[in-house]
Protein backbone atom coordinates (compact mmCIF):
# COMPACT_ATOMS: atom_id res chain seq x y z
CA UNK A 1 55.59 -16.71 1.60
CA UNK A 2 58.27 -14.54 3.21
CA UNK A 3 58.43 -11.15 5.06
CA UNK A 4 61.02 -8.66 6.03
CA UNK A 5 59.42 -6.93 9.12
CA UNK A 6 63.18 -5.15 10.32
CA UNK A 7 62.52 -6.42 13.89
CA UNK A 8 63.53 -9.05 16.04
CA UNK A 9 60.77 -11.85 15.84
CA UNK A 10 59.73 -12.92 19.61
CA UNK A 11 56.93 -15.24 18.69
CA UNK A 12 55.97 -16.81 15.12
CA UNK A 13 51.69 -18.36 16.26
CA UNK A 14 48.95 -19.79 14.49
CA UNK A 15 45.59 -19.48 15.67
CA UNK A 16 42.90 -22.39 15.43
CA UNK A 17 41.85 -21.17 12.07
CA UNK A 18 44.84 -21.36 10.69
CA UNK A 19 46.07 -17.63 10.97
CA UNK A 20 49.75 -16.72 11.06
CA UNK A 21 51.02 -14.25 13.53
CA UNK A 22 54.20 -13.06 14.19
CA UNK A 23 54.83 -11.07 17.32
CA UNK A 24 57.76 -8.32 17.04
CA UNK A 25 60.56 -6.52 19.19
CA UNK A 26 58.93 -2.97 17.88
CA UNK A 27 55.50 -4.12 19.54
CA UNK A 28 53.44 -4.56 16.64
CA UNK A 29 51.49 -7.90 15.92
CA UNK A 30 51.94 -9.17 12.05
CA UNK A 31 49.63 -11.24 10.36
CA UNK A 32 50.38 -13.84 7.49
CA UNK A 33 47.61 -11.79 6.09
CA UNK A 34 49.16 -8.85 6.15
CA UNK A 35 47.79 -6.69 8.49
CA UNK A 36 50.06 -4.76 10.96
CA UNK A 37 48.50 -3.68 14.79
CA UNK A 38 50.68 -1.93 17.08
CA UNK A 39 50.29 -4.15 20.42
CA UNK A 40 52.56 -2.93 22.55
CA UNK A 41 54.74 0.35 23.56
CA UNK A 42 58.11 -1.22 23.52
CA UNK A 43 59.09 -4.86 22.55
CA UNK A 44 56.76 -7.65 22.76
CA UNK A 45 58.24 -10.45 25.17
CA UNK A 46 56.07 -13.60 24.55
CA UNK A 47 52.84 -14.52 23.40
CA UNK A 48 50.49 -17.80 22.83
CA UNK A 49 47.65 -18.19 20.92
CA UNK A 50 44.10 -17.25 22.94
CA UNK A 51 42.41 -19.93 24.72
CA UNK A 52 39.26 -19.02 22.12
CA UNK A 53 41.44 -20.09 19.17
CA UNK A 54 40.82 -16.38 17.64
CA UNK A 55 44.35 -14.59 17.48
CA UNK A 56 46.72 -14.08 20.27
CA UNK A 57 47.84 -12.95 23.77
CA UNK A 58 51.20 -10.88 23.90
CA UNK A 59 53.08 -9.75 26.67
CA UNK A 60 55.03 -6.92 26.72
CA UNK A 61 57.95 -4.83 28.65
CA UNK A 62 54.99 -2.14 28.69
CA UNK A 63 53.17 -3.98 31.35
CA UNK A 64 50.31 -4.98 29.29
CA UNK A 65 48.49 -8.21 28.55
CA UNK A 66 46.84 -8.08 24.90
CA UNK A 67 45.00 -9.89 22.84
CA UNK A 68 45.27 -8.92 19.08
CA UNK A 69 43.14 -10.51 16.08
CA UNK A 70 42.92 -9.64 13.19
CA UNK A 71 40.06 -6.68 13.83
CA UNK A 72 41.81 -5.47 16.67
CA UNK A 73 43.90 -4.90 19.96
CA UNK A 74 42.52 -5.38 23.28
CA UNK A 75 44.29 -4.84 26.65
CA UNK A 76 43.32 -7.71 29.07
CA UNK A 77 45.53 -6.68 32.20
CA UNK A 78 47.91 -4.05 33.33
CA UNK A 79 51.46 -4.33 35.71
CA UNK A 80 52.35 -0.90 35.81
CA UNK A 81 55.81 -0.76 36.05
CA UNK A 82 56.63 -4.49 35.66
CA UNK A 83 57.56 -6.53 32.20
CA UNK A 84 55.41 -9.67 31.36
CA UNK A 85 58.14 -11.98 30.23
CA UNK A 86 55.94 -15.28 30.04
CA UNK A 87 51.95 -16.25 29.46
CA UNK A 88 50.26 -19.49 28.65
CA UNK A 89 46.69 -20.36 28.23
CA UNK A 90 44.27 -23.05 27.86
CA UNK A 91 41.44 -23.99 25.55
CA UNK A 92 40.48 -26.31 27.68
CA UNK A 93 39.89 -24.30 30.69
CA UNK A 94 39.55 -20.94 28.92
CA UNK A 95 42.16 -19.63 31.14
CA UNK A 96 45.10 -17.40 30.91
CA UNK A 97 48.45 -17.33 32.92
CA UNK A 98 51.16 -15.05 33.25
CA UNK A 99 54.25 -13.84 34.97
CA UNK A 100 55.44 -10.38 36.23
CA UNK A 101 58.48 -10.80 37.95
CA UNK A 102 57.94 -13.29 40.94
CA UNK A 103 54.04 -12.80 40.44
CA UNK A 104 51.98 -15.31 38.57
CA UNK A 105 48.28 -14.24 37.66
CA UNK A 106 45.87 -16.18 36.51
CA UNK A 107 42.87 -14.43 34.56
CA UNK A 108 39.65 -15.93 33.12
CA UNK A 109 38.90 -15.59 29.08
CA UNK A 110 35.25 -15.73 30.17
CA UNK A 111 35.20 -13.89 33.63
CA UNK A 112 36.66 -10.69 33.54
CA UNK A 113 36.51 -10.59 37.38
CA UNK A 114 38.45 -13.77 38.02
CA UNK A 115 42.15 -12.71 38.97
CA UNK A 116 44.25 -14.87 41.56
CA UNK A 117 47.91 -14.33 41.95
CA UNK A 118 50.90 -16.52 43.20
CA UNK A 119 53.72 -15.28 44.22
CA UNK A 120 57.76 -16.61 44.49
CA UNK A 121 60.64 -16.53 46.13
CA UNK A 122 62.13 -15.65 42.69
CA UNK A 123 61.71 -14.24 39.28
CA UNK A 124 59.48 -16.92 37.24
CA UNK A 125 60.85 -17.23 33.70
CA UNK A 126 58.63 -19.15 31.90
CA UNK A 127 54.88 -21.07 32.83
CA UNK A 128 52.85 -23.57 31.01
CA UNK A 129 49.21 -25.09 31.56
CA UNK A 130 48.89 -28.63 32.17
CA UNK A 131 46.96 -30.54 29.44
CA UNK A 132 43.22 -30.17 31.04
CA UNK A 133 44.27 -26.64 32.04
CA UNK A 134 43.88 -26.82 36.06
CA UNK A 135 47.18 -26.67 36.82
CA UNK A 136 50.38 -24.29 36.28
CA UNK A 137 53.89 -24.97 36.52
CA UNK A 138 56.59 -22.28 37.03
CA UNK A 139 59.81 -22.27 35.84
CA UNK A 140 62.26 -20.41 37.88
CA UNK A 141 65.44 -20.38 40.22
CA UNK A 142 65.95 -23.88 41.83
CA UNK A 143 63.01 -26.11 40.25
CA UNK A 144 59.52 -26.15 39.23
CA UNK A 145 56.42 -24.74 41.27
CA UNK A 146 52.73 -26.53 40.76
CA UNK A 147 49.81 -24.10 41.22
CA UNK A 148 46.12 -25.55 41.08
CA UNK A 149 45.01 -22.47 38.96
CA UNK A 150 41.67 -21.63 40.01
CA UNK A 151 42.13 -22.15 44.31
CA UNK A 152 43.45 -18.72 45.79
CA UNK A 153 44.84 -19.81 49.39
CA UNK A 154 47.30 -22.92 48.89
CA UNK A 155 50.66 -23.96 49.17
CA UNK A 156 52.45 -25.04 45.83
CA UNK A 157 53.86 -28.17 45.07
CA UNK A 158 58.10 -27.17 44.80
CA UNK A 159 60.14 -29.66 42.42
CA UNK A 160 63.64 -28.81 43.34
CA UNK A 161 66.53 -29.08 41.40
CA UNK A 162 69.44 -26.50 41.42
CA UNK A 163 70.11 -24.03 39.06
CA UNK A 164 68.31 -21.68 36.88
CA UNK A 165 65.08 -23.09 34.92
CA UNK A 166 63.88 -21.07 32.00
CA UNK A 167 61.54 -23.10 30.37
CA UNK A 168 59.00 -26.20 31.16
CA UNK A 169 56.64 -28.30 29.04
CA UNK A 170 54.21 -31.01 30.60
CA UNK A 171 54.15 -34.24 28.89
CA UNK A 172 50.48 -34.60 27.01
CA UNK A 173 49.78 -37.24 29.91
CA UNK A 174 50.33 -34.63 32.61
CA UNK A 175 52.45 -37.05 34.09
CA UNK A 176 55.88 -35.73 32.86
CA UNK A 177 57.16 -32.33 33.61
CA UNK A 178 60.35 -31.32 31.77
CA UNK A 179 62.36 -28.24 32.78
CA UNK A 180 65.42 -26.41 30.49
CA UNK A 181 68.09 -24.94 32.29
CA UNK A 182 70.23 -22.15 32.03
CA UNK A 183 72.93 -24.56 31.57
CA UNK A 184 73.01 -27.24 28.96
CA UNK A 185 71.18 -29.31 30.58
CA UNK A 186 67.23 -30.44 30.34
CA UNK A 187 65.77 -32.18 33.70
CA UNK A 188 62.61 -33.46 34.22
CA UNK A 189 60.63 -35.15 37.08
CA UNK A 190 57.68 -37.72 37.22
CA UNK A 191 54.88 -35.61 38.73
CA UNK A 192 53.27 -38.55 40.71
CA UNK A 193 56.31 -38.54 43.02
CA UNK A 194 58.51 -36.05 41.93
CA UNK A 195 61.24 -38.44 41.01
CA UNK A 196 64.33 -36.53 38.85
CA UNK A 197 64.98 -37.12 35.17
CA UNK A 198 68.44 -35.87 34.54
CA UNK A 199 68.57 -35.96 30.81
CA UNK A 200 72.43 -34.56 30.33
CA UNK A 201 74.97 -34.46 27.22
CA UNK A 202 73.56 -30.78 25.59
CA UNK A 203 76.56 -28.88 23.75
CA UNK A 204 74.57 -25.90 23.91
CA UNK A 205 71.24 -24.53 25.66
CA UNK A 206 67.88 -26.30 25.31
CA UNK A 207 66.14 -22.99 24.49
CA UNK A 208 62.94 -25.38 22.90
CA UNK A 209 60.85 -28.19 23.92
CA UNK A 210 57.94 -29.98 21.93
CA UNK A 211 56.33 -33.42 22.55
CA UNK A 212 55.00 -35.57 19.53
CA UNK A 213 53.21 -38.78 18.69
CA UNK A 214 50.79 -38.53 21.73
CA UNK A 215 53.64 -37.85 24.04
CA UNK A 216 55.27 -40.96 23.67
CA UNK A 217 58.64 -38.89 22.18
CA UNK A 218 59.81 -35.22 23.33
CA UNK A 219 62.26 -33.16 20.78
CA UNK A 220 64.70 -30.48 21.86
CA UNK A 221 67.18 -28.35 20.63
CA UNK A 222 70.83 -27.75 21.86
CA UNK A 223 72.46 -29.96 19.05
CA UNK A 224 73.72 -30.00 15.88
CA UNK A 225 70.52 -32.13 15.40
CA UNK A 226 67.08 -32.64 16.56
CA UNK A 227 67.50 -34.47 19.85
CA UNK A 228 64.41 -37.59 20.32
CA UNK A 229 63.15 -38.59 24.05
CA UNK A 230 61.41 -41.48 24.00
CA UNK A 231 59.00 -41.21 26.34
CA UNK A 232 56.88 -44.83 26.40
CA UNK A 233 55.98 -46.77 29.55
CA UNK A 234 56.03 -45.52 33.00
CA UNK A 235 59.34 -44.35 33.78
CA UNK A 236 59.25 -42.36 30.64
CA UNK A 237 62.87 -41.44 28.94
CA UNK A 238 64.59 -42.96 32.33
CA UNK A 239 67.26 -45.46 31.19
CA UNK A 240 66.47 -44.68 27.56
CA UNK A 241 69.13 -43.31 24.75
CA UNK A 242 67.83 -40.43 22.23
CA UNK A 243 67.81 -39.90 19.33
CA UNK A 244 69.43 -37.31 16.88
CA UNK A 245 68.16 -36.37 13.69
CA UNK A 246 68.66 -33.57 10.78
CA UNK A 247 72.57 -33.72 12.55
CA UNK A 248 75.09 -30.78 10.89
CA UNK A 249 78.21 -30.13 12.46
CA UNK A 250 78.09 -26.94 11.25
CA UNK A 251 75.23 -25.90 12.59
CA UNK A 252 73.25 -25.82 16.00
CA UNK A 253 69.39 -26.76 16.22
CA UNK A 254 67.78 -23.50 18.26
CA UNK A 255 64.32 -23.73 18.05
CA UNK A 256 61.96 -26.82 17.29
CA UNK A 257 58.00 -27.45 16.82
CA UNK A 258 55.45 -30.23 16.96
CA UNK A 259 51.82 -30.90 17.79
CA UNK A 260 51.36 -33.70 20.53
CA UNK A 261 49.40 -35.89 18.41
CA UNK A 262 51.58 -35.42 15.32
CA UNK A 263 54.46 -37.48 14.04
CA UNK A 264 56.34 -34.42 12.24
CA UNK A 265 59.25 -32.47 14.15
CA UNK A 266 60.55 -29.16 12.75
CA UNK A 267 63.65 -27.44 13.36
CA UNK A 268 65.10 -24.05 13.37
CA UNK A 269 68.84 -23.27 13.16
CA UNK A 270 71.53 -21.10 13.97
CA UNK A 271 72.59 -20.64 10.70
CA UNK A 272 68.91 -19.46 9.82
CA UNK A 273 67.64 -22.65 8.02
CA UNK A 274 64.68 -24.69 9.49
CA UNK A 275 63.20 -27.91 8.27
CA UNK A 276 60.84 -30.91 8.96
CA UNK A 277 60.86 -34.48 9.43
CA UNK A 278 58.02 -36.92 9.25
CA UNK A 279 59.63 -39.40 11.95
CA UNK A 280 57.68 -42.27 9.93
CA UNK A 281 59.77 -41.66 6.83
CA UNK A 282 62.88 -40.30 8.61
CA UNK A 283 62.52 -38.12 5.36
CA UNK A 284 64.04 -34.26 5.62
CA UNK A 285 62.60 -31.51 3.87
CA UNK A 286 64.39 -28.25 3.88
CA UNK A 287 61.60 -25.48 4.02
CA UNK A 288 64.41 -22.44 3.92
CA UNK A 289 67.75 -22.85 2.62
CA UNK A 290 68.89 -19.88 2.81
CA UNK A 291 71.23 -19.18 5.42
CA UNK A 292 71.01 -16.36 7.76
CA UNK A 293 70.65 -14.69 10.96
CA UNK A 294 69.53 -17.08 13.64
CA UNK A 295 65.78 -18.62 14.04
CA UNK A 296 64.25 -17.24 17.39
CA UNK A 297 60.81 -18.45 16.56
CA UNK A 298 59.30 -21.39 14.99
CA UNK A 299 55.50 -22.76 15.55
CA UNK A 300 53.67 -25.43 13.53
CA UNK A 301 49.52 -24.91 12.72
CA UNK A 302 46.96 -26.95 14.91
CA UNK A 303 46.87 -29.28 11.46
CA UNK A 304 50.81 -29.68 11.44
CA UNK A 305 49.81 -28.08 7.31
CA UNK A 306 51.93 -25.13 7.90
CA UNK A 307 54.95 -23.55 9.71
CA UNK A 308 55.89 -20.43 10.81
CA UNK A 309 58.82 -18.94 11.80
CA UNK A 310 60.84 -15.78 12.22
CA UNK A 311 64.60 -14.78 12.86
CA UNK A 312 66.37 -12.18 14.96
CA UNK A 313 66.51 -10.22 12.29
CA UNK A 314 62.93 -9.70 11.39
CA UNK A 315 62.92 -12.44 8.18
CA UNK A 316 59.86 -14.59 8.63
CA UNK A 317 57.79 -16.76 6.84
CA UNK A 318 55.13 -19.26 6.26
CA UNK A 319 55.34 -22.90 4.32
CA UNK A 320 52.99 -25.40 3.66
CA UNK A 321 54.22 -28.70 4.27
């Protein structure tokens, strides 16, 4: 199915039962469904599904923190004055992560009391959970900072690197940490001893990260193709050559999804077609052909059944694969 929603698409989500949501630049929240609930005053800026598995968590240039399902909106924090550019949560640990600025807070799904808050030297761009949920990594101006989530007085773990990082992703193993830069570049470092993974050769940005096949491969964009870490043994991708597939020199890869334990790797592009690979067939399926305006959202289910994605534009849609 396919939708025309006339605003730029921040966030294409599934829930854990399977829901589609796509979260908009006007503030609403679609649903594959079809209901419509107005989130936000002003653009929504990211979202992640709710550590429940029951519809999503949205942040917005409004200040808010919301969780929207299909029966409702409701507000789970306020930064009065401030935009909440990134969030992450955790089934695992049930809890919730976000970033205001240089301020990371770190709320409780089940505990509406719990609130701690970490703050930076600079603005943090982007934050993920680690796989069991106890730890956060920043992203933001000259490496990575490691938060235990739940301990209020402590002193974070920095992993420097210079430059401008915008996005991380832990391996499924916890013991990979990969960073995207403002430049074309993606870096990483071994956790255990923070030793660098300089993983070079991007024409354009790495604006998307998603490891596959129980961690053992990452996929990126910023290439005409899918770009393949392999990430087996201890010294993950160190050493190692990757791999490029769905390559089209006339087109860029911008966005691409997977499931940790899957084997399938989708891609969005700049022309506004996105497709998926099973990397056990090396077999291509183009789920849109039509060109367009650019993918800025892609997301596969928890099942790796369907995929959902949205463009600048506000064209979206779901396919089963």
């Amino acid at each position: 199915m396919s939708f025309s929603f006339d605003a730029f698409v921040t966030a294409a989500l599934f829930d854990r039962t399977g829901q589609a949501y796509f979260a908009l630049g006007d503030g609403t929240v679609r649903l594959g469904s079809g209901e419509t609930l107005q989130a936000h005053d002003g653009a929504v800026l990211c979202a992640c599904p709710h550590p429940s598995g029951q519809g999503i968590l949205s942040g917005g240039d409004d200040g808010r923190l919301v969780w929207t399902k299909a029966d409702g909106v409701t507000e789970v924090a306020l930064e009065k004055g401030r935009w909440i550019e990134a969030v992450d949560a955790s089934s695992e640990s049930g809890l919730i992560a976000f970033a205001a600025g240089r301020n990371v807070v770190v709320r409780d799904a089940a505990d509406a009391a719990f609130a701690r808050s970490f703050a930076h030297e600079r603005t943090v761009s982007h934050l993920a959970f680690d796989p069991k949920g106890r730890r956060i990594a920043t992203a933001t101006y000259g490496g990575a900072w490691l938060w235990y989530a739940r301990i209020a007085e402590q002193k974070p773990v920095v992993l420097k690197w210079a430059g401008s990082h915008v996005g991380v992703a832990w391996s499924p193993d916890g013991k990979f940490l990969m960073s995207a830069m403002q430049e074309n570049q993606l870096h990483g470092w071994r956790v255990a001893d923070e030793k660098n993974l300089r993983m070079g050769g991007y024409p354009a940005k790495v604006k998307s990260l998603a490891f596959l096949a129980k961690g053992q491969m990452l996929a990126t964009s910023g290439a005409n193709g899918a770009v393949i870490w392999p990430f087996s043994g201890p010294t993950g991708p160190l050493g190692k050559q990757a791999a490029e597939i769905g390559f089209d020199q006339t087109a860029m890869v911008v966005r691409v999804a997977a499931i940790p334990t899957g084997q399938k790797v989708a891609a969005g592009l700049d022309d506004g077609r996105v497709w998926v690979c099973d990397l056990a067939t090396q077999k291509i399926d183009m789920l849109k052909a039509d060109k367009g305006p650019e993918i800025t959202a892609l997301s596969l289910s928890p099942d790796a059944t369907q995929l959902a994605w949205g463009d600048e534009e506000g064209g979206a849609g779901v396919a089963s694969i």
